[in-house]
Protein backbone atom coordinates (compact mmCIF):
# COMPACT_ATOMS: atom_id res chain seq x y z
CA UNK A 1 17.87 -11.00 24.25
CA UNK A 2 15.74 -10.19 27.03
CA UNK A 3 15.16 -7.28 28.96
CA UNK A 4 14.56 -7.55 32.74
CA UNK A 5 12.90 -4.42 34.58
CA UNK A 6 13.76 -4.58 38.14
CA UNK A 7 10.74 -5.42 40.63
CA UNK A 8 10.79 -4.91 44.35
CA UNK A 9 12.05 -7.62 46.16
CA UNK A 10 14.40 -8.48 42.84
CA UNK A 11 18.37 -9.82 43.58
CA UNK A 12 20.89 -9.97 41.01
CA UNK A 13 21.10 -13.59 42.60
CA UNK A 14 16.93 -13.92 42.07
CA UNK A 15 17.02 -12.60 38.48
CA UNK A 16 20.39 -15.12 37.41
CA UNK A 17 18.09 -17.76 38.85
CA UNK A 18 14.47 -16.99 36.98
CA UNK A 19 16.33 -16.44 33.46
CA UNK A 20 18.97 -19.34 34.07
CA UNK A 21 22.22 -17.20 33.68
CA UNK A 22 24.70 -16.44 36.03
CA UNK A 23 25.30 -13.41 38.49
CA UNK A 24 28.70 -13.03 36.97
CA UNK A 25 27.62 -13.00 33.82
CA UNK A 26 24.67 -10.21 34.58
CA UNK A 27 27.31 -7.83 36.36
CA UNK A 28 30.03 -8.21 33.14
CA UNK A 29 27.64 -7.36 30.38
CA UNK A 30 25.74 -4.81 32.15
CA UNK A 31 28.62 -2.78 33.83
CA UNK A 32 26.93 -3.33 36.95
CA UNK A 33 29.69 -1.82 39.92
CA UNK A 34 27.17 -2.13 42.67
CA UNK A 35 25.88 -5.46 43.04
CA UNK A 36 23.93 -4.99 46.52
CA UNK A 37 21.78 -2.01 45.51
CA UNK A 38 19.14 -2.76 42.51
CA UNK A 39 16.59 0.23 41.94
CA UNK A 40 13.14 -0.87 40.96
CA UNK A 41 12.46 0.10 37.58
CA UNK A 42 16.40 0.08 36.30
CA UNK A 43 16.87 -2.53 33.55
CA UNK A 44 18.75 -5.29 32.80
CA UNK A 45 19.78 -7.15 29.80
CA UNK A 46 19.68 -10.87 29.81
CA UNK A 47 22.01 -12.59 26.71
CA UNK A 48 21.88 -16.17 25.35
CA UNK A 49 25.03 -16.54 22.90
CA UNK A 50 24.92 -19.00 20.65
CA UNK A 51 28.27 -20.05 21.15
CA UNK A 52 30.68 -19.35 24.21
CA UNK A 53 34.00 -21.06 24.45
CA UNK A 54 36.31 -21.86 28.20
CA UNK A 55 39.30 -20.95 27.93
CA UNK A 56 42.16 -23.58 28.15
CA UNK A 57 45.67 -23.05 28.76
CA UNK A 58 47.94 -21.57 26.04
CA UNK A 59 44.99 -20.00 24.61
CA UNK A 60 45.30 -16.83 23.44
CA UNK A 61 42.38 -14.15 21.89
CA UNK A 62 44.12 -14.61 18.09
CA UNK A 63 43.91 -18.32 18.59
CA UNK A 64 40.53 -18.25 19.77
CA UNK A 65 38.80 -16.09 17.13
CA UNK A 66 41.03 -18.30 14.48
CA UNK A 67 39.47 -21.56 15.89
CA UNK A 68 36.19 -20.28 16.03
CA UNK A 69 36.12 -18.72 12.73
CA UNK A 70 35.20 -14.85 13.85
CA UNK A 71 37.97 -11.84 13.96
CA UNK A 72 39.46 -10.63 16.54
CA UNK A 73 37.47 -7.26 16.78
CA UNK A 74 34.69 -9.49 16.76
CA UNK A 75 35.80 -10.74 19.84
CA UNK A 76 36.54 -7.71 21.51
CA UNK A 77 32.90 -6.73 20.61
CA UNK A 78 31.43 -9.87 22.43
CA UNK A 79 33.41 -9.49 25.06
CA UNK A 80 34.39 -5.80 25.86
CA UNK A 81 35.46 -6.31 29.18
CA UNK A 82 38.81 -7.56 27.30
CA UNK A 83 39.89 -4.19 25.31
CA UNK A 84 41.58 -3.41 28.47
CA UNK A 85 43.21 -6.84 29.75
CA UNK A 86 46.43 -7.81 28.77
CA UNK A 87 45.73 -11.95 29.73
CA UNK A 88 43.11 -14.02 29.11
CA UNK A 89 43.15 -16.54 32.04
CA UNK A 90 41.93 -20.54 32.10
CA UNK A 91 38.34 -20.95 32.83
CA UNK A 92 37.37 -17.94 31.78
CA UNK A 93 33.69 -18.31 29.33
CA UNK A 94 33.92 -16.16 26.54
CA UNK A 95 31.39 -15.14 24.21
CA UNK A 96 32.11 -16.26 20.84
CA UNK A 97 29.58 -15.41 18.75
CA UNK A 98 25.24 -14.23 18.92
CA UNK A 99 22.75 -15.46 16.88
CA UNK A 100 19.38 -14.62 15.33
CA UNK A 101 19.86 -11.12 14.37
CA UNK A 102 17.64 -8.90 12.59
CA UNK A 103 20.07 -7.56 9.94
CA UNK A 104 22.99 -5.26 9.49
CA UNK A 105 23.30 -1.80 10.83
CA UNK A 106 26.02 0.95 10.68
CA UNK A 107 26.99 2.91 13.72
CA UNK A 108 28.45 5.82 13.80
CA UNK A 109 29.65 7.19 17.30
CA UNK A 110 30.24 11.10 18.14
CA UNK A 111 33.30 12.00 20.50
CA UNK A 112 35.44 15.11 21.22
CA UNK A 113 39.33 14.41 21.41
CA UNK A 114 39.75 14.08 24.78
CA UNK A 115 37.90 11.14 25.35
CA UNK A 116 39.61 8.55 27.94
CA UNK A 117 41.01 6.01 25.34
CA UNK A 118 40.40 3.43 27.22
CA UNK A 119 36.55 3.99 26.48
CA UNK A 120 37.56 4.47 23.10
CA UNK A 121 39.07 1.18 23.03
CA UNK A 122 36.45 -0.52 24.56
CA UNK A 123 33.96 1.07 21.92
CA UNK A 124 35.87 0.92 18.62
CA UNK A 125 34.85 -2.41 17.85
CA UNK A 126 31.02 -1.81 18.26
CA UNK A 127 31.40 0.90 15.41
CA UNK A 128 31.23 1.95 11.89
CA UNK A 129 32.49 5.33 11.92
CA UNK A 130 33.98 7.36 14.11
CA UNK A 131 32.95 11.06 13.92
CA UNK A 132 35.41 13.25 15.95
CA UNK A 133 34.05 16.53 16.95
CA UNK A 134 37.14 18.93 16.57
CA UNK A 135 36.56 21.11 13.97
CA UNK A 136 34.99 24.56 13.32
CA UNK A 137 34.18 27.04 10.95
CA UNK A 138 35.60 30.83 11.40
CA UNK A 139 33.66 33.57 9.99
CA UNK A 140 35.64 33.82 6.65
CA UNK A 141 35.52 29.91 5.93
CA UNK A 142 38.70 28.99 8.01
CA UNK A 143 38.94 25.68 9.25
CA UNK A 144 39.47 26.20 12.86
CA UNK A 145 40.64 22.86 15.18
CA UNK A 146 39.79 23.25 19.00
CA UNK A 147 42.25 20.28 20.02
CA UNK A 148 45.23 18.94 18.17
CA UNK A 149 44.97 15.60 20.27
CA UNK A 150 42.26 14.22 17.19
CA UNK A 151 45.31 12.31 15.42
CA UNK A 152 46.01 9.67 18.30
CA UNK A 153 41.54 8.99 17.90
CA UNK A 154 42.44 8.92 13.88
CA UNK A 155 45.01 6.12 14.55
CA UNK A 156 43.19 4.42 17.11
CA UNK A 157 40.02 3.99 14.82
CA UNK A 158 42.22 2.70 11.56
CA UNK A 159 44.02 0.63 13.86
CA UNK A 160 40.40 -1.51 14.94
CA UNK A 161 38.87 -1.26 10.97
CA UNK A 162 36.85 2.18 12.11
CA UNK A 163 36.54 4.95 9.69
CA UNK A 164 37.55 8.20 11.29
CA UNK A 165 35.34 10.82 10.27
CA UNK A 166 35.96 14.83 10.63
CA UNK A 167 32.92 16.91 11.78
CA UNK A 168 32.71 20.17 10.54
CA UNK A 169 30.43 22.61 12.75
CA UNK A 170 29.61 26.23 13.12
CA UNK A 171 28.96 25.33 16.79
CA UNK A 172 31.40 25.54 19.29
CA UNK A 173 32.17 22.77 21.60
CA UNK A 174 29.66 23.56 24.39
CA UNK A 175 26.99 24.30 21.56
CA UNK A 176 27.15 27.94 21.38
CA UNK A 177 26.04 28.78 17.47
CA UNK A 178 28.41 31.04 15.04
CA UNK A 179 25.18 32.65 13.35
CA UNK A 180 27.85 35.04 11.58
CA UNK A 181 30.33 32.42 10.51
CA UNK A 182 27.26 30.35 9.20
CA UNK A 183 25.55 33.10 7.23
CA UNK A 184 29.03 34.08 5.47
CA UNK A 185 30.11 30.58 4.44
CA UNK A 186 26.58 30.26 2.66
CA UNK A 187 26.33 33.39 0.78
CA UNK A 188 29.76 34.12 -0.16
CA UNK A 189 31.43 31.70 -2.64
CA UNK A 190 34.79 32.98 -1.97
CA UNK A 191 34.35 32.10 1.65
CA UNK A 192 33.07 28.47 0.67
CA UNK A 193 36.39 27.75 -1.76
CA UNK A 194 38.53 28.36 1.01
CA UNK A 195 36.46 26.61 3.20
CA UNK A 196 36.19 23.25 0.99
CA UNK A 197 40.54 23.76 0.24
CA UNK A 198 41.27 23.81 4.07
CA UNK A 199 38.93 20.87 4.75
CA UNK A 200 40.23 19.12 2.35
CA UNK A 201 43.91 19.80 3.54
CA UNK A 202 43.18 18.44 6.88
CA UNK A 203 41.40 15.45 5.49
CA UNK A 204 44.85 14.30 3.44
CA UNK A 205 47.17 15.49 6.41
CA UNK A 206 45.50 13.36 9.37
CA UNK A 207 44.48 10.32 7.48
CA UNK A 208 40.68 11.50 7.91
CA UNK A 209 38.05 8.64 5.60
CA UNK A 210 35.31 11.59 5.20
CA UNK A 211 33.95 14.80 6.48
CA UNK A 212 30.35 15.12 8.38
CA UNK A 213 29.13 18.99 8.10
CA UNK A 214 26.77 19.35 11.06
CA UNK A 215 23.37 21.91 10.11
CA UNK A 216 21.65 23.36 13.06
CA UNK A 217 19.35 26.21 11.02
CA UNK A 218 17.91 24.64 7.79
CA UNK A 219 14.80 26.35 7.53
CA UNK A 220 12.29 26.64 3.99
CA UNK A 221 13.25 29.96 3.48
CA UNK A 222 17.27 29.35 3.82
CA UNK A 223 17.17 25.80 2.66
CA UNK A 224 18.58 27.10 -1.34
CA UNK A 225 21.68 28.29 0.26
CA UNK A 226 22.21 24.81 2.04
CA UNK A 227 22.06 22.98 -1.63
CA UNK A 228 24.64 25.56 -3.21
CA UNK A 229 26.52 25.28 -0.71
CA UNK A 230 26.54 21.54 -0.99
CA UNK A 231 26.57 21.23 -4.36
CA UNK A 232 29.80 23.44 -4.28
CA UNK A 233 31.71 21.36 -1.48
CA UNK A 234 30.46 17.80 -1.93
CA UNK A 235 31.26 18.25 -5.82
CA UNK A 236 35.33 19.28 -5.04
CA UNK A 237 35.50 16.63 -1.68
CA UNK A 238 33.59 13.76 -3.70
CA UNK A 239 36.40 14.40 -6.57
CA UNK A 240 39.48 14.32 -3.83
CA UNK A 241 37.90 10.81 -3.18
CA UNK A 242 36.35 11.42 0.13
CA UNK A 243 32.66 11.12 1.33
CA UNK A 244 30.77 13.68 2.71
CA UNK A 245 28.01 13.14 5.48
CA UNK A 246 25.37 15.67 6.67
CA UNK A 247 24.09 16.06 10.56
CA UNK A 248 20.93 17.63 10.44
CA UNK A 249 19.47 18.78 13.28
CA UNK A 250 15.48 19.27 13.35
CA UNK A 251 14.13 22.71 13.62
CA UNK A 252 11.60 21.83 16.69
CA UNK A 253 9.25 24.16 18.40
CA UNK A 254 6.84 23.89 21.49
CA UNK A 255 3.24 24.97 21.21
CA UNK A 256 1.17 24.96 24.26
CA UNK A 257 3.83 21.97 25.62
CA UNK A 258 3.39 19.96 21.79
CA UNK A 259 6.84 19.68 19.68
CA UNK A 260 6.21 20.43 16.15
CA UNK A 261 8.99 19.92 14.15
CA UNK A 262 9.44 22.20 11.15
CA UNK A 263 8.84 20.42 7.56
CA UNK A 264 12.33 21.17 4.91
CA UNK A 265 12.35 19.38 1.68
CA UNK A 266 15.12 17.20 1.70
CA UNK A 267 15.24 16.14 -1.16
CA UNK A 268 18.66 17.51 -3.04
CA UNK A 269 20.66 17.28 0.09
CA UNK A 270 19.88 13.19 0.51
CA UNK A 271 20.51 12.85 -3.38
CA UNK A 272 23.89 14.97 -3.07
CA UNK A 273 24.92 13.75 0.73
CA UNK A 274 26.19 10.34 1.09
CA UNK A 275 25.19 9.80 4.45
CA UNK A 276 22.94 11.85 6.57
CA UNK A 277 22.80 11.16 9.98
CA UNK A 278 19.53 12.77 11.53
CA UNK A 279 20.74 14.16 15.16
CA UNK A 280 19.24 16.76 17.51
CA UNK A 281 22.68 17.34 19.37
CA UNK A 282 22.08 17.73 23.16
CA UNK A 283 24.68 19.73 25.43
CA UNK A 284 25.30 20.31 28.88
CA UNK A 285 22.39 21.70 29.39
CA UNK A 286 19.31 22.18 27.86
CA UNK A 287 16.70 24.88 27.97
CA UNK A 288 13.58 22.80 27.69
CA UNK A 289 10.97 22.40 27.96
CA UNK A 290 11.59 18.85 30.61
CA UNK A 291 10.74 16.20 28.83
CA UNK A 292 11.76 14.43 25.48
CA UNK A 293 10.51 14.42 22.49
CA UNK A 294 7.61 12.09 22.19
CA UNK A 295 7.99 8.91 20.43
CA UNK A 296 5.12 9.58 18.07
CA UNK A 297 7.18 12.97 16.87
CA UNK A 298 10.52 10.89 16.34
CA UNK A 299 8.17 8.47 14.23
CA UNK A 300 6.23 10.92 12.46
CA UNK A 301 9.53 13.11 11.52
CA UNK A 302 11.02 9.88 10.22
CA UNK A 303 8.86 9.14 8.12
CA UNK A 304 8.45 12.27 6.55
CA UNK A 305 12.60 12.22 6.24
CA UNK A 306 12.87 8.92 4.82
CA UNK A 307 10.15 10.11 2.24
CA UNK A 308 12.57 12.70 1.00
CA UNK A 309 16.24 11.22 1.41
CA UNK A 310 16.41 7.58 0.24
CA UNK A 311 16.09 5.79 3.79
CA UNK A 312 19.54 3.66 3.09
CA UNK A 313 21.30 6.91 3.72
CA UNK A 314 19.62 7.57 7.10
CA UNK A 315 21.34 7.22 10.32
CA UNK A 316 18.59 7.92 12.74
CA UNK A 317 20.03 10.05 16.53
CA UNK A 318 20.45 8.09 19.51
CA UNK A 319 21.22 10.86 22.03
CA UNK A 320 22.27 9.13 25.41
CA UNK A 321 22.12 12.28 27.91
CA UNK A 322 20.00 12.65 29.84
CA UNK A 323 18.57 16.35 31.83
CA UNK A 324 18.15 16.43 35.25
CA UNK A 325 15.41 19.72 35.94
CA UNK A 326 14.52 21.92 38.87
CA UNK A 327 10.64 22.02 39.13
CA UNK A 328 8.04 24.00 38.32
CA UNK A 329 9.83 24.58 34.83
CA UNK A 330 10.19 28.42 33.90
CA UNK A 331 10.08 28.82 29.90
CA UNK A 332 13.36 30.71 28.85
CA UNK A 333 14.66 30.27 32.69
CA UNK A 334 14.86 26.79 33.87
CA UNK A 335 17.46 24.82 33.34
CA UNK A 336 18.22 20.70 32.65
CA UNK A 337 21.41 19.79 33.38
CA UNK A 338 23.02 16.78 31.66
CA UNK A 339 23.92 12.88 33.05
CA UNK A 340 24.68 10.08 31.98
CA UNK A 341 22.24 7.07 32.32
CA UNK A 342 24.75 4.96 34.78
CA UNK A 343 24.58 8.73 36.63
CA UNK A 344 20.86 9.02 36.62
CA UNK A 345 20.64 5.32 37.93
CA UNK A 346 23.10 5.91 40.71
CA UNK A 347 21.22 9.44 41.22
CA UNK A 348 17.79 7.33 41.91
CA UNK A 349 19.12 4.87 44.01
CA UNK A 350 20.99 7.59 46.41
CA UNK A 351 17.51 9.35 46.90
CA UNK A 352 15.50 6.33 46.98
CA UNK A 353 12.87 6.45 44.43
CA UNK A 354 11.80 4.10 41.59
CA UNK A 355 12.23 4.63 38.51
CA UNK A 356 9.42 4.90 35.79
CA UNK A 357 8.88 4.38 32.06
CA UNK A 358 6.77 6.51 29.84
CA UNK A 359 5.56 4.82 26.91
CA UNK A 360 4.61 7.91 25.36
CA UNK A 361 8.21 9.18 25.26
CA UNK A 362 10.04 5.34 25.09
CA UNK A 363 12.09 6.96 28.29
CA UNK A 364 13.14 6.05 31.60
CA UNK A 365 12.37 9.07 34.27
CA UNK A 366 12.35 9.39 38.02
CA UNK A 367 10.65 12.42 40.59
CA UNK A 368 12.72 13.62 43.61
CA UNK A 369 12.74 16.65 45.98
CA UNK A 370 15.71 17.72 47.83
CA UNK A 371 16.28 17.78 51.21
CA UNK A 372 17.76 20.83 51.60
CA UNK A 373 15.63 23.10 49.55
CA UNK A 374 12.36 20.98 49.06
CA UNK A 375 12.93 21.62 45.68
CA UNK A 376 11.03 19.45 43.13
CA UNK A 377 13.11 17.39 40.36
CA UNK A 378 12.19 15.08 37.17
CA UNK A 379 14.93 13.69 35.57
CA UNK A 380 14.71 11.59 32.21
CA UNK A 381 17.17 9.65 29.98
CA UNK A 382 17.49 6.78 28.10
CA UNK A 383 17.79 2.96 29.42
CA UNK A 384 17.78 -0.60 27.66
CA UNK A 385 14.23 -0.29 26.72
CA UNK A 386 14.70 3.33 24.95
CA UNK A 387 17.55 1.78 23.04
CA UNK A 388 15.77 -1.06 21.92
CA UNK A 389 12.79 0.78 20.73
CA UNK A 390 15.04 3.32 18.51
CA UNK A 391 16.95 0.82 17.26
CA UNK A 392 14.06 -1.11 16.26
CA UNK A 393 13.10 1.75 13.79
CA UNK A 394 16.01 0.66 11.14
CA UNK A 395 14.68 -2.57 10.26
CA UNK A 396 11.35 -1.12 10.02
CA UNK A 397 12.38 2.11 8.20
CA UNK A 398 15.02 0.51 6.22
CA UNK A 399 17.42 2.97 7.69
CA UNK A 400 21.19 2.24 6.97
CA UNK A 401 21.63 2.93 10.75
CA UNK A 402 22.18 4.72 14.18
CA UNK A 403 24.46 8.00 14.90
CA UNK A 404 25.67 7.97 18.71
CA UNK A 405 25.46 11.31 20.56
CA UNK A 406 28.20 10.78 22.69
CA UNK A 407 30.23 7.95 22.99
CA UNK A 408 32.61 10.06 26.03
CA UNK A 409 31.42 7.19 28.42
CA UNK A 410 30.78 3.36 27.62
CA UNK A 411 27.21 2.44 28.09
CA UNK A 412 27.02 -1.30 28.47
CA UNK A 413 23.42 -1.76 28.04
CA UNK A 414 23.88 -0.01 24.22
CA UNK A 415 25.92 -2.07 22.77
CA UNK A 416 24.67 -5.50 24.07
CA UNK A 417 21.40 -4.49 22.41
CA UNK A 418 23.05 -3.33 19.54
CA UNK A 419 25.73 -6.19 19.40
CA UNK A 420 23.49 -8.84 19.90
CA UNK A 421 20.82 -8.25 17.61
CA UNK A 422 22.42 -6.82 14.79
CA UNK A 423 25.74 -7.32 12.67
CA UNK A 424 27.86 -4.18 12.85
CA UNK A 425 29.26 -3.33 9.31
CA UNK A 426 32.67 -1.55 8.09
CA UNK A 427 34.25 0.07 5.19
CA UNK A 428 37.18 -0.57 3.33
CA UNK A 429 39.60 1.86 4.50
CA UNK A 430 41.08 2.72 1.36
CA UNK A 431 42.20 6.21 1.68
């Protein structure tokens, strides 16, 4: 796998010809929908599968992956422009297999129910779990479900060998915290029973694999009441023969513009957890300050996690929004508002500037100022290159894998990265 960063002067015809590939090929695997208008600094994946296989008539995708020796899904994860044909047509290359890979990784992708299914579809195959974001706690332990539409995701996921997960929050969906409904479920035990019976209720009743409880305020001085609490729940879930994954989100702060994040003692939670998937969750919008966290912060926190919670049970964040802010940047005023990196490359190109990479912060980011208002913008998110960087932190960490925050829209350049250089595991799916 290669990674091309677009230079001026650079056509999709110029870059096929330097790495030996074909335009149709670049445009398929990168999602590309405007071929004429390249932005200098936007990436682009280059692939070399091992094996690729023409398509002959009276093929069909079963026959294929049976000649070939690879499963179907595997197929549809090669080739993910198929999830939503219903023909496979003579002539046609398809990818049959990558080689040279650096190991095995979970994935485990975060979506709300109303997620176009034919995005779903198209990412399935690329994932481990499925963690479906549908579920809240009320203020006296109730299990409260924001959209009854999560059973058609639940199918869809055991249907292509995905574990459906249920995620368990005292957030609601745009992020807004339940401080109340957080600080009763923790101190009252009463609370917590009926908490862990109704969870468990909707676990057997929607064909759920496992629950994820999602932590936004672990702090040193609350962090007991997060291990009882555990200790009570994981204890009665573990026994109904489920799993039970923790989302911790890092308590970070800004000092004079530096994130510190704040140092808990992991310890009992990764030996009781099975899975904890390390996540700062970002929303609509964010209140800064406008830029990411540096790259040196992610690496320092993970390593101070994965001393604490054995690193096998990691799933390190991969948040793919991106902010786009309003300059200069107020503290407690401004606001970034969230896009999509297929937005934020569309959003360069329309106001014609290049975009840049910041080492520092392993992050795309662009400058503009509107015409309108003069008003100053930076906007940063996440491209190939940010991908490839976080992802190379499993091998070296050990880490069991990646946790996706949000799968809502397909991003091409993930999952070749992802696809390509590493074999995707499942479960069994025996509950």
């Amino acid at each position: 796998m290669l990674i091309h960063v677009v230079q001026p002067g650079d056509t999709l015809y110029s870059i096929a010809s330097k790495y030996k590939v074909t335009v149709s090929q670049i445009i398929q695997d990168n999602g590309l929908e405007d071929m004429d208008n390249l932005v200098i600094g936007q990436t682009i994946v280059i692939l070399y599968p091992e094996e690729t296989y023409t398509v002959k008539e009276g093929d069909t995708l079963a026959s294929i992956a049976d000649n070939h020796g690879v499963t179907l899904i595997e197929l549809l994860r090669n080739n993910p422009y198929l999830s939503n044909r219903d023909y496979i047509y003579p002539g046609e290359v398809l990818t049959i297999r990558y080689g040279n890979r650096k190991g095995k990784i979970v994935t485990n992708g975060y979506a709300y129910p109303f997620i176009d299914m034919n995005v779903l579809k198209k990412t399935l195959p690329f994932l481990t779990y499925l963690t479906i974001f549908n579920y809240t706690a009320g203020s006296t332990g109730e299990v409260i479900e924001y959209d009854r539409g999560d059973q058609e995701l639940v199918a869809a996921a055991r249907a292509y060998g995905v574990a459906p997960i249920m995620l368990v929050t005292t957030m609601s969906q745009r992020g807004e915290p339940n401080l109340e409904a957080a600080s009763n479920i923790l101190t009252n035990v009463e609370y917590q029973n009926r908490h862990i019976e109704q969870v468990i209720s909707v676990l057997k009743n929607k064909g759920y694999y496992g629950v994820n409880f999602s932590f936004q305020y672990i702090t040193p001085a609350n962090l007991y009441l997060y291990e009882a609490f555990l200790q009570n729940i994981i204890t009665n879930i573990n026994r109904e023969g489920f799993p039970v994954f923790i989302t911790i989100n890092p308590q970070i702060y800004y000092e004079n513009n530096e994130a510190i994040f704040v140092p808990v003692d992991y310890t009992a939670i990764g030996r009781m957890a099975d899975t904890i998937n390390l996540l700062s969750y970002n929303w609509g919008q964010s209140f800064g300050p406008p830029f990411p966290f540096p790259a040196s912060k992610v690496y320092e926190y993970l390593s101070y996690a994965s001393s604490l919670i054995p690193p096998d049970k990691i799933l390190i964040g991969l948040p793919l929004i991106g902010y786009d802010w309003e300059l200069p940047y107020i503290p407690d005023q401004s606001r970034g508002y969230a896009l999509s990196t297929d937005a934020a490359v569309r959003l360069a190109d329309e106001v014609g500037v290049p975009i840049q990479y910041n080492e520092a912060y392993e992050a795309p980011f662009f400058m503009y100022t509107t015409l309108q208002s003069a008003t100053e913008h930076i906007v940063w998110f996440k491209d190939a290159r940010s991908v490839e960087w976080l992802t190379n932190l499993v091998p070296e960490f050990n880490l069991e894998g990646v946790g996706i925050w949000n799968i809502m829209q397909f991003f091409h350049q993930l999952w070749l990265i992802v696809n390509s250089e590493y074999e995707i595991e499942t479960v069994p799916l025996t509950n």
